[in-house]
Protein backbone atom coordinates (compact mmCIF):
# COMPACT_ATOMS: atom_id res chain seq x y z
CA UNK A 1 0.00 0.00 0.00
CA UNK A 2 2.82 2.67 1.02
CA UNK A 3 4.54 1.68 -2.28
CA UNK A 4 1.63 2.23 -4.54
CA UNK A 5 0.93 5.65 -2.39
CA UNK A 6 4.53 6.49 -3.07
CA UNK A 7 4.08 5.79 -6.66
CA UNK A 8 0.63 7.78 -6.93
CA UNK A 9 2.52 11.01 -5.03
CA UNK A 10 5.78 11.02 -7.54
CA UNK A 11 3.22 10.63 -10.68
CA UNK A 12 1.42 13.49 -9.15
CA UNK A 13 4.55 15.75 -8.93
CA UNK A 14 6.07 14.82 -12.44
CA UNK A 15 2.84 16.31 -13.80
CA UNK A 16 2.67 19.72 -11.60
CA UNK A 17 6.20 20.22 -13.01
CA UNK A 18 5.20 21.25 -16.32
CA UNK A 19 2.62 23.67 -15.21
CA UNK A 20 4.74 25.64 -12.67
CA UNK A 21 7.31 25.82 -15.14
CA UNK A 22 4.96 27.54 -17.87
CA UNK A 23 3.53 29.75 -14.77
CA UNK A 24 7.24 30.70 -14.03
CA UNK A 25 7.83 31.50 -17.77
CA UNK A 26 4.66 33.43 -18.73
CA UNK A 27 5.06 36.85 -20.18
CA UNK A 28 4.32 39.73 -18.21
CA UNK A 29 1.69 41.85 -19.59
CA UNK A 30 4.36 44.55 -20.56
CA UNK A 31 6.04 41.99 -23.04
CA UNK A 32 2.91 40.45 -24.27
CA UNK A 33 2.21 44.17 -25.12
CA UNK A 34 5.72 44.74 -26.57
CA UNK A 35 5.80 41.71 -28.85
CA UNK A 36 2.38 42.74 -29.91
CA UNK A 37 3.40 46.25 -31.00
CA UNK A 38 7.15 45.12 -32.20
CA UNK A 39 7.67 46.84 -35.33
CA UNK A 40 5.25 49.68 -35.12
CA UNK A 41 5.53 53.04 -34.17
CA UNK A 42 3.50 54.78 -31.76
CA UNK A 43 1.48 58.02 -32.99
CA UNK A 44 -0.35 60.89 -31.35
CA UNK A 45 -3.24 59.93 -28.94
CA UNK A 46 -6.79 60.43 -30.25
CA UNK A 47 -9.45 61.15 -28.37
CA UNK A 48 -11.68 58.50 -30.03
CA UNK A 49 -11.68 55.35 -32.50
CA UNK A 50 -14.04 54.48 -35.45
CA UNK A 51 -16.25 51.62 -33.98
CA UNK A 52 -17.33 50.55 -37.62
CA UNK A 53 -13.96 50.67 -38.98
CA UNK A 54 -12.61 48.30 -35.73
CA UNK A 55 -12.01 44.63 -36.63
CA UNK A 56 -11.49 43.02 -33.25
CA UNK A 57 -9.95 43.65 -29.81
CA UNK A 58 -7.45 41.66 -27.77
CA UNK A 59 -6.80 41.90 -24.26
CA UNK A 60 -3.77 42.64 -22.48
CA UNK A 61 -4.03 40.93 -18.92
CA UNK A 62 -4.22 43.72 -16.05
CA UNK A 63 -3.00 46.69 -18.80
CA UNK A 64 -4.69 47.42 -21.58
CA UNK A 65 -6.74 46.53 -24.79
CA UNK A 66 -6.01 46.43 -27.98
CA UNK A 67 -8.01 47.68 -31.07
CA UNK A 68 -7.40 46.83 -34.48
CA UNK A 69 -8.36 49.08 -37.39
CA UNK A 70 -7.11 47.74 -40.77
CA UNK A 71 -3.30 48.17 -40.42
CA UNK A 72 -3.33 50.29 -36.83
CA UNK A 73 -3.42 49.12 -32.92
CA UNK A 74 -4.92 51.59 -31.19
CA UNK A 75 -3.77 50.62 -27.59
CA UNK A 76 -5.61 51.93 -24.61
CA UNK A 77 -4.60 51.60 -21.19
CA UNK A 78 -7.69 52.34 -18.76
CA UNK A 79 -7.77 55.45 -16.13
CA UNK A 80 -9.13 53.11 -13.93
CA UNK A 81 -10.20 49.77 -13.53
CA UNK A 82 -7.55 48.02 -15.74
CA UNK A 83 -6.48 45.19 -13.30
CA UNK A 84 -9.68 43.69 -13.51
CA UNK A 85 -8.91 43.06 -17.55
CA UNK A 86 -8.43 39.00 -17.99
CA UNK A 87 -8.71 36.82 -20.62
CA UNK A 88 -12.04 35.45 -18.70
CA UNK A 89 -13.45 39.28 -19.63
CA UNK A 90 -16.45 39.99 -22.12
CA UNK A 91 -16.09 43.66 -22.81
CA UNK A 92 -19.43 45.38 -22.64
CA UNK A 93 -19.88 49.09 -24.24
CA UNK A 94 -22.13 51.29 -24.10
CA UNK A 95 -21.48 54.05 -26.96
CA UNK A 96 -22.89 57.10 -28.15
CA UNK A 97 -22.97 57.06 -31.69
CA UNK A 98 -20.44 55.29 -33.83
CA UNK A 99 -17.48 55.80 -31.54
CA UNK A 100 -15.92 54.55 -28.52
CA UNK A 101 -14.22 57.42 -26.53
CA UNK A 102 -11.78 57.75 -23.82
CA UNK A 103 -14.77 59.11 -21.79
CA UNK A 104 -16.51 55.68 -21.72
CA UNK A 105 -17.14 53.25 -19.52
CA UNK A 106 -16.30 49.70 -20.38
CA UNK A 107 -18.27 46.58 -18.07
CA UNK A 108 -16.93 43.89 -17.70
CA UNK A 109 -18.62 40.06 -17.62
CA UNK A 110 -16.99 37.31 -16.35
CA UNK A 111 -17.00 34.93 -19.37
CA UNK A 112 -17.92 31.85 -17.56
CA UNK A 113 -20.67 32.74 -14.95
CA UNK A 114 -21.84 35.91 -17.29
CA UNK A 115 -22.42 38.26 -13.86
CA UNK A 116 -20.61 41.52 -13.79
CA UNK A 117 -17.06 41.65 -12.57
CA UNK A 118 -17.11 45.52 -12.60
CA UNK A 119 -15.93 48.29 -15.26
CA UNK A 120 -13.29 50.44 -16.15
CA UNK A 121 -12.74 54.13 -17.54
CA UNK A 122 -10.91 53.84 -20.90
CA UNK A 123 -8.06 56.48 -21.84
CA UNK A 124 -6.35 57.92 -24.78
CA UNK A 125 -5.77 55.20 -28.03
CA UNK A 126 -2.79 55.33 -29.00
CA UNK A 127 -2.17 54.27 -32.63
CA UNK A 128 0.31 52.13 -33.50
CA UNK A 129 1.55 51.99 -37.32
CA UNK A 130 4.11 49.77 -39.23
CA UNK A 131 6.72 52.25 -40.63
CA UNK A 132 6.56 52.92 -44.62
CA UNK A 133 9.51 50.82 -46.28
CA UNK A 134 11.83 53.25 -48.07
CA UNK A 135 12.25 52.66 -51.98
């Protein structure tokens, strides 16, 4: 019985290994953000994005969200409320016409359960742009 036990405990660890390795390894969200953006250039903050023109957005764990628009990231980092952003977050807005502003308020659902996790107050997008190649 103490053998098998034994046996059972060391199987148990040699699987826990991998998964506190990968928890050791995984990207802070300041280089998830920076691999994301390698390659572009940041531009002047706007005020407001196109909501029609937006593709998708991708979250950045605890710092930001990420918009696209055709070729340009707009990247905003919330005034408040930011290190409730997780991939487990359904972003809810609530716009006024056909833009999202850094005046509004973003709610958050948790993905799973669908009850409210809370919000957050967006900021400035920042566009990012790939640099024109020289000819």
């Amino acid at each position: 019985m103490k053998r098998i036990l034994a046996t059972l405990l060391a199987g148990a660890a040699l699987l826990t290994a991998p998964v506190a390795d990968a928890q050791r390894k995984r990207d802070t969200p300041e280089i998830k953000l920076a691999k994301l953006l390698e390659g572009r250039v940041a531009g002047k903050p706007v005020n407001c994005i196109s909501l029609s023109m937006t593709g998708s957005s991708q979250i950045i764990e605890g710092k930001a969200i990420v918009y696209r628009s055709g070729n340009t990231l707009y990247v905003n980092e919330p005034r408040g409320g930011a290190d409730q952003l997780d991939d487990n977050s359904i972003l809810v807005t609530n716009t006024f016409g056909s833009q999202l502003c850094s005046i509004d308020m973003v709610r958050l659902i948790d993905r799973a359960s669908f009850f409210p996790r809370g919000f957050l107050t967006l900021g400035e997008f920042v566009p990012y742009t790939k640099p024109k190649k020289a000819n």
